[in-house]
Protein backbone atom coordinates (compact mmCIF):
# COMPACT_ATOMS: atom_id res chain seq x y z
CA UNK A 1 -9.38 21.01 16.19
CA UNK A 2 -6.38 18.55 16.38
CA UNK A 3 -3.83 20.18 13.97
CA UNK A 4 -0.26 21.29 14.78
CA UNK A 5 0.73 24.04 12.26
CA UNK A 6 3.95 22.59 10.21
CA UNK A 7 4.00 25.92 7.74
CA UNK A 8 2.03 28.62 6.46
CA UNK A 9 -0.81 26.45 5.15
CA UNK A 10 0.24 23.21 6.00
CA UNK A 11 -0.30 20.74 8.91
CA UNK A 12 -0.54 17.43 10.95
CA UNK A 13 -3.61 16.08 11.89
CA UNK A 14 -3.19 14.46 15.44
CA UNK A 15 -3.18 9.99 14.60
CA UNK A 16 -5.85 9.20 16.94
CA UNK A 17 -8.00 11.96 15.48
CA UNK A 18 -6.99 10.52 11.81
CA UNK A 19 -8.57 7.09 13.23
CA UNK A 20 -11.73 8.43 13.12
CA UNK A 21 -12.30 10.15 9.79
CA UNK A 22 -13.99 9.22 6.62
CA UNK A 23 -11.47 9.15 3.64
CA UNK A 24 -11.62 9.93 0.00
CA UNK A 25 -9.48 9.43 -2.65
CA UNK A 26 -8.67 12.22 -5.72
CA UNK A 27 -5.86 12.41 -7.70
CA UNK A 28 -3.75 15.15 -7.01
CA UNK A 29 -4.27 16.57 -10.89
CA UNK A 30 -8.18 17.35 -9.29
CA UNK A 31 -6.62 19.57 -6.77
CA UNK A 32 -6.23 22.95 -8.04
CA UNK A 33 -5.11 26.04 -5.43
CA UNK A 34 -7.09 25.17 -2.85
CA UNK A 35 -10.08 23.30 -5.03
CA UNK A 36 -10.85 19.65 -5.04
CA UNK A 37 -12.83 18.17 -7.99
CA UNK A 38 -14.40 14.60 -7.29
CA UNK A 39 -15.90 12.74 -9.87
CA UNK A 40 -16.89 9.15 -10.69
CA UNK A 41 -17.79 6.36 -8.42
CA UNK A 42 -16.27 8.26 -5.79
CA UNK A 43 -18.72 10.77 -6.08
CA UNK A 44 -21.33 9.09 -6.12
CA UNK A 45 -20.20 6.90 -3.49
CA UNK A 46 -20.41 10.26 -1.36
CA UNK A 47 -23.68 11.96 -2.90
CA UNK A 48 -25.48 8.43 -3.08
CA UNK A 49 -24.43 5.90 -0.52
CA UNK A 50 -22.87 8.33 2.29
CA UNK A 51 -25.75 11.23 1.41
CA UNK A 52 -22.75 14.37 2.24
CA UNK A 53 -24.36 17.75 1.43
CA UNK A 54 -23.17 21.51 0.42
CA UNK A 55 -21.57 22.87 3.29
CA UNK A 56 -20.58 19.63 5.49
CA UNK A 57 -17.05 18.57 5.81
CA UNK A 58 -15.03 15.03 4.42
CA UNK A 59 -11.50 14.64 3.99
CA UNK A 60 -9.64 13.87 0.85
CA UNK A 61 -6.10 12.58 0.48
CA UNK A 62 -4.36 12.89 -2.98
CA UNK A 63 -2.58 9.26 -2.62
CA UNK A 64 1.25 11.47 -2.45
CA UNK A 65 1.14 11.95 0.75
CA UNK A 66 -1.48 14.96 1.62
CA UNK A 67 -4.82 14.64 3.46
CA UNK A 68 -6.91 17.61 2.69
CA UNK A 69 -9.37 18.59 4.84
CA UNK A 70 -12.59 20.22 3.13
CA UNK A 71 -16.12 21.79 3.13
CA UNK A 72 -18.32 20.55 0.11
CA UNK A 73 -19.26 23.48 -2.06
CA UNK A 74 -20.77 22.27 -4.98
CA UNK A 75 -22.63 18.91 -5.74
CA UNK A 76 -23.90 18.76 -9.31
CA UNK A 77 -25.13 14.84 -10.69
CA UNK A 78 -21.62 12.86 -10.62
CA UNK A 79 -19.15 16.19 -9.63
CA UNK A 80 -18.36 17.45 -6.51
CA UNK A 81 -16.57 20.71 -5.91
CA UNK A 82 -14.45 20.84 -2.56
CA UNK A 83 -12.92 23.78 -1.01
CA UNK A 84 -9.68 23.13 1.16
CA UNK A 85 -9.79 24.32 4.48
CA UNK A 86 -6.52 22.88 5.96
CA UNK A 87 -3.74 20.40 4.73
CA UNK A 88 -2.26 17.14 6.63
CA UNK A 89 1.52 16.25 5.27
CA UNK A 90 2.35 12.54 6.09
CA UNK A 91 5.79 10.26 5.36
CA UNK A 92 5.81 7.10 3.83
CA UNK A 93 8.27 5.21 6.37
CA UNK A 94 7.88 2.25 4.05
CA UNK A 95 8.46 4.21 0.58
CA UNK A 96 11.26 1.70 -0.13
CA UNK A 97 10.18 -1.61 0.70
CA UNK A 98 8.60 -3.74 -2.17
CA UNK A 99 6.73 -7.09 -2.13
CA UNK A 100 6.64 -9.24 -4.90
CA UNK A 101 4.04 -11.33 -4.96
CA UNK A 102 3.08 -14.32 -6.61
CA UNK A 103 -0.05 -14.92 -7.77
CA UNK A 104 -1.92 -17.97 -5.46
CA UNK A 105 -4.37 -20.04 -6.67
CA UNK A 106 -7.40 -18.25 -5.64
CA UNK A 107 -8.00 -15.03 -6.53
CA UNK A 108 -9.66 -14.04 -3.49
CA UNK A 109 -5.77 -15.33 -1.34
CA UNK A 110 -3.99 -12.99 -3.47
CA UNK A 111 -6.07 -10.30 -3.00
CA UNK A 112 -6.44 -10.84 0.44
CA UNK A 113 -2.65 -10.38 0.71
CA UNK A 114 -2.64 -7.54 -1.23
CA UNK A 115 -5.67 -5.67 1.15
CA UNK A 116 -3.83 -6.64 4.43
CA UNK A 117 -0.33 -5.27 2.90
CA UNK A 118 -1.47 -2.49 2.25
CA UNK A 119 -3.59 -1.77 5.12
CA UNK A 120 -0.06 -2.62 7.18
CA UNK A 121 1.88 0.29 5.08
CA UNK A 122 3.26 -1.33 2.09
CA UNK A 123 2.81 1.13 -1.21
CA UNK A 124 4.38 -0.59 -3.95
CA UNK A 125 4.01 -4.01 -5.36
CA UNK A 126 5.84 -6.16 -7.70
CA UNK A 127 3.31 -9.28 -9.29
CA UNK A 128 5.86 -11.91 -10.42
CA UNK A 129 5.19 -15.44 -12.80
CA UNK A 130 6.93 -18.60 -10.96
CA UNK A 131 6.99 -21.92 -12.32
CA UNK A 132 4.57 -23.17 -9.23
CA UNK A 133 1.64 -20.39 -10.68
CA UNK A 134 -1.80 -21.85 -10.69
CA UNK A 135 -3.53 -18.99 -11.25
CA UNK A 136 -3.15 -17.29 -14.77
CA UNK A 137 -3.97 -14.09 -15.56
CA UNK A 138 -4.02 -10.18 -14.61
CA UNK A 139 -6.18 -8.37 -12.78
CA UNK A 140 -4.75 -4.81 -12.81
CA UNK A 141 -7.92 -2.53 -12.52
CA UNK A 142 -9.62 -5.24 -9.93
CA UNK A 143 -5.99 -5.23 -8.23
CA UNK A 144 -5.48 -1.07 -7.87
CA UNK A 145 -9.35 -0.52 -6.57
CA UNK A 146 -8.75 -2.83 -4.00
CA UNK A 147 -5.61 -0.75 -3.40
CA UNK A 148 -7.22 2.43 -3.09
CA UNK A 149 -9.98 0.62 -0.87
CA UNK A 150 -7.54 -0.47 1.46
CA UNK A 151 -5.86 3.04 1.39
CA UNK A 152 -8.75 4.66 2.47
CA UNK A 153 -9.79 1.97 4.68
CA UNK A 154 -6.60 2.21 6.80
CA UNK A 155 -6.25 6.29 6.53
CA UNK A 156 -2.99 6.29 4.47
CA UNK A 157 -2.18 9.05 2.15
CA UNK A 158 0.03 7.03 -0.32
CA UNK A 159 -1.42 5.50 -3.04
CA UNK A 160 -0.22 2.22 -3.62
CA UNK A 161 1.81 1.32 -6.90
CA UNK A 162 0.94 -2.39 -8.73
CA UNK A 163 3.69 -3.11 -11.44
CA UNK A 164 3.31 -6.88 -13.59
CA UNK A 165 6.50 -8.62 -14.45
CA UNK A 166 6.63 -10.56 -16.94
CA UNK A 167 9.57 -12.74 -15.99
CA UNK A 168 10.57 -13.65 -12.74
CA UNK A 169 14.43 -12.77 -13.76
CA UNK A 170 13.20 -9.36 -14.30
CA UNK A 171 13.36 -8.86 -10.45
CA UNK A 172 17.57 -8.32 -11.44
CA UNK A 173 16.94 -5.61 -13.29
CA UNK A 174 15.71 -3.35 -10.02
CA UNK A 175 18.76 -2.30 -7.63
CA UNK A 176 18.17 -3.00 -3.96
CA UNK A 177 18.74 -6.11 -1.63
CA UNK A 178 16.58 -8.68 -2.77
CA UNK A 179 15.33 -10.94 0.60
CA UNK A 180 13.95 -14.30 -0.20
CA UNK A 181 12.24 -16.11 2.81
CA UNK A 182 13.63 -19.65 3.62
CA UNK A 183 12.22 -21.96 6.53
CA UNK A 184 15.73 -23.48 7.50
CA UNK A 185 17.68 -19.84 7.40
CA UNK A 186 19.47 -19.28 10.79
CA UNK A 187 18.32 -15.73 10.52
CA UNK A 188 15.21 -14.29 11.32
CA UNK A 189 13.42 -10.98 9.80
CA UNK A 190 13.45 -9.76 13.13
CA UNK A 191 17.05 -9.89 13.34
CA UNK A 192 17.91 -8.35 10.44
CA UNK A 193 16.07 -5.54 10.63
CA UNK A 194 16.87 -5.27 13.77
CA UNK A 195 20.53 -4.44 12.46
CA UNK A 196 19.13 -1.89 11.07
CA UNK A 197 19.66 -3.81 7.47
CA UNK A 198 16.85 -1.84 5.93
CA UNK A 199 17.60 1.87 6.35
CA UNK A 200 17.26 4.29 3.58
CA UNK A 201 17.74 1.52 0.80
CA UNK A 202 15.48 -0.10 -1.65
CA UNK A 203 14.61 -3.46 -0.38
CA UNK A 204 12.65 -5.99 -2.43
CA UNK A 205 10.59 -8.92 -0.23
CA UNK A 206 10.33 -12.27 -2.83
CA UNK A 207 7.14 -14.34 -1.74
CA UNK A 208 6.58 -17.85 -3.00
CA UNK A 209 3.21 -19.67 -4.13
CA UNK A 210 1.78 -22.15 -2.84
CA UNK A 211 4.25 -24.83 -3.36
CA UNK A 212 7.35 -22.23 -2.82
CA UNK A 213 9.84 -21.13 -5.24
CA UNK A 214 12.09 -23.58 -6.91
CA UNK A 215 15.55 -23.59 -6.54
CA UNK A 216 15.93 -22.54 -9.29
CA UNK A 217 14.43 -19.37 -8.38
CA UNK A 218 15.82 -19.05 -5.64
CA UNK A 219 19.30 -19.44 -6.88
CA UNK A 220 18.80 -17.16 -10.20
CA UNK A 221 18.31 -14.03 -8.12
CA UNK A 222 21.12 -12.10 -7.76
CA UNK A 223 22.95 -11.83 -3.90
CA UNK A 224 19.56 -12.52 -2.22
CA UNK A 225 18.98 -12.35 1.47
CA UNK A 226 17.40 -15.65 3.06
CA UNK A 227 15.45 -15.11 5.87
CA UNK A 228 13.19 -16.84 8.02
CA UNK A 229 10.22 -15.56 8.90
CA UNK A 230 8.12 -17.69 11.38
CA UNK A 231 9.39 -21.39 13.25
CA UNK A 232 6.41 -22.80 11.58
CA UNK A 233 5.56 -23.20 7.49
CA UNK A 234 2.66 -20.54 6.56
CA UNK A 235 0.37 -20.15 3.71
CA UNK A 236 1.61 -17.46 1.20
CA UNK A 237 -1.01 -15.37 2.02
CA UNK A 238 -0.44 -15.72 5.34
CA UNK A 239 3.08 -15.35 4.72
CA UNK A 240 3.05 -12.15 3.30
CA UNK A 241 0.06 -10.29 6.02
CA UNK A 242 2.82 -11.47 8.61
CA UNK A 243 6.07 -10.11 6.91
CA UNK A 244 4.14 -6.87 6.45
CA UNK A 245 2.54 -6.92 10.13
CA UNK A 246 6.76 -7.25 11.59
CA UNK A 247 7.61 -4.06 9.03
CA UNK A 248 4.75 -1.81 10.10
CA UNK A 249 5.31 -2.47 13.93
CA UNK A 250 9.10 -2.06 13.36
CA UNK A 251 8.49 1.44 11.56
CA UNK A 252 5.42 2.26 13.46
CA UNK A 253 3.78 3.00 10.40
């Protein structure tokens, strides 16, 4: 078994033999000693569509961090009991980065972004109005299963966190560097990260819609960073799988 002992109880699970699990979610007020509860679509998801039984094993992460693996011990209509054989600690590299995304004018771009994103390591998640908006309207509960989808999906232990603004000048209020991307800025993402511009401090990532931010936008937001990302002009989903493909290969997250 690929685990390297980190305390009495506690452990890392090797990454190429995390690549090849099968991951549930449960929240970590389920977990009790070393008990896991699963209810709801996620059991049945295992009972029904997966067709787990008493006694096999499936791993479980509590979305703070912790992978639990587990032996089924109980299935009973929509509740499964768990028993915790081992547990896998992991670090969010990317705990302080933020995006802020806009919402694009199909549902199916923005969430798009958001899936990729997350798959790529980013955990929280800023949804901002801007005067280009076509698309009207919140989505939370459609927005934070396709979170935990792409958590599990991608074998991350964080859960990722989906806060609405509602106004764009609300982005002041949160402390950090605040990095706007700008097609003509003579600096790249690349090289300023590569100055090591986004160690151990909050760090907020401003996407536009589809017909960018005004200037008005752009100028309102306290001391921002303008970056370029790519030589050529992206789509905003686009945009944003990119900026979050640089950070996760930069962090090796």
């Amino acid at each position: 078994m690929p685990l390297t002992k980190i305390g009495k109880e506690k452990y890392y699970l090797a990454p190429d033999f995390l690549s090849n699990i099968e991951l549930y979610y449960s929240p970590p007020e389920s977990i009790n000693n070393d008990a896991i509860d699963i209810t709801g679509d996620e059991a049945k998801h295992i009972i029904n569509v997966m067709r787990h039984k008493i006694g096999e094993k499936i791993y479980v992460t509590d979305g703070v961090g912790n992978i639990y693996q587990t032996n089924i011990t109980n299935i009973d209509k929509e509740l499964i009991r768990l028993s915790i054989t081992s547990t896998s600690s992991h670090h969010n590299v990317l705990e302080n980065i933020t995006f802020c995304l806009p919402r694009l004018k199909s549902s199916d771009r923005f969430e798009f972004a958001l899936e990729k994103s997350i798959e790529l390591g980013i955990s929280n998640f800023l949804v901002i109005p801007t005067k280009r908006d076509v698309t009207k309207g919140t989505k939370i509960d459609r927005w934070n299963k396709i979170a935990v989808s792409a958590m599990k999906q991608s074998i991350r232990s964080y859960r990722p966190k989906i806060e609405v603004l509602t106004k764009y000048t609300d982005l002041n209020k949160f402390s950090g560097s605040k990095i706007i991307f700008e097609q003509k800025s003579k600096i790249s993402i690349q090289d300023y990260i590569g100055q090591d511009k986004l160690i151990n401090k909050k760090v907020y990532f401003i996407f536009g819609p589809e017909g960018g931010l005004t200037d008005e936008e752009i100028d309102v937001i306290d001391n921002a960073v303008k970056l370029r990302l790519t030589t050529n002009r992206l789509r905003s989903e686009t945009a944003i799988a990119t900026a979050a493909s640089i950070l996760s290969i930069y962090f090796k997250s």
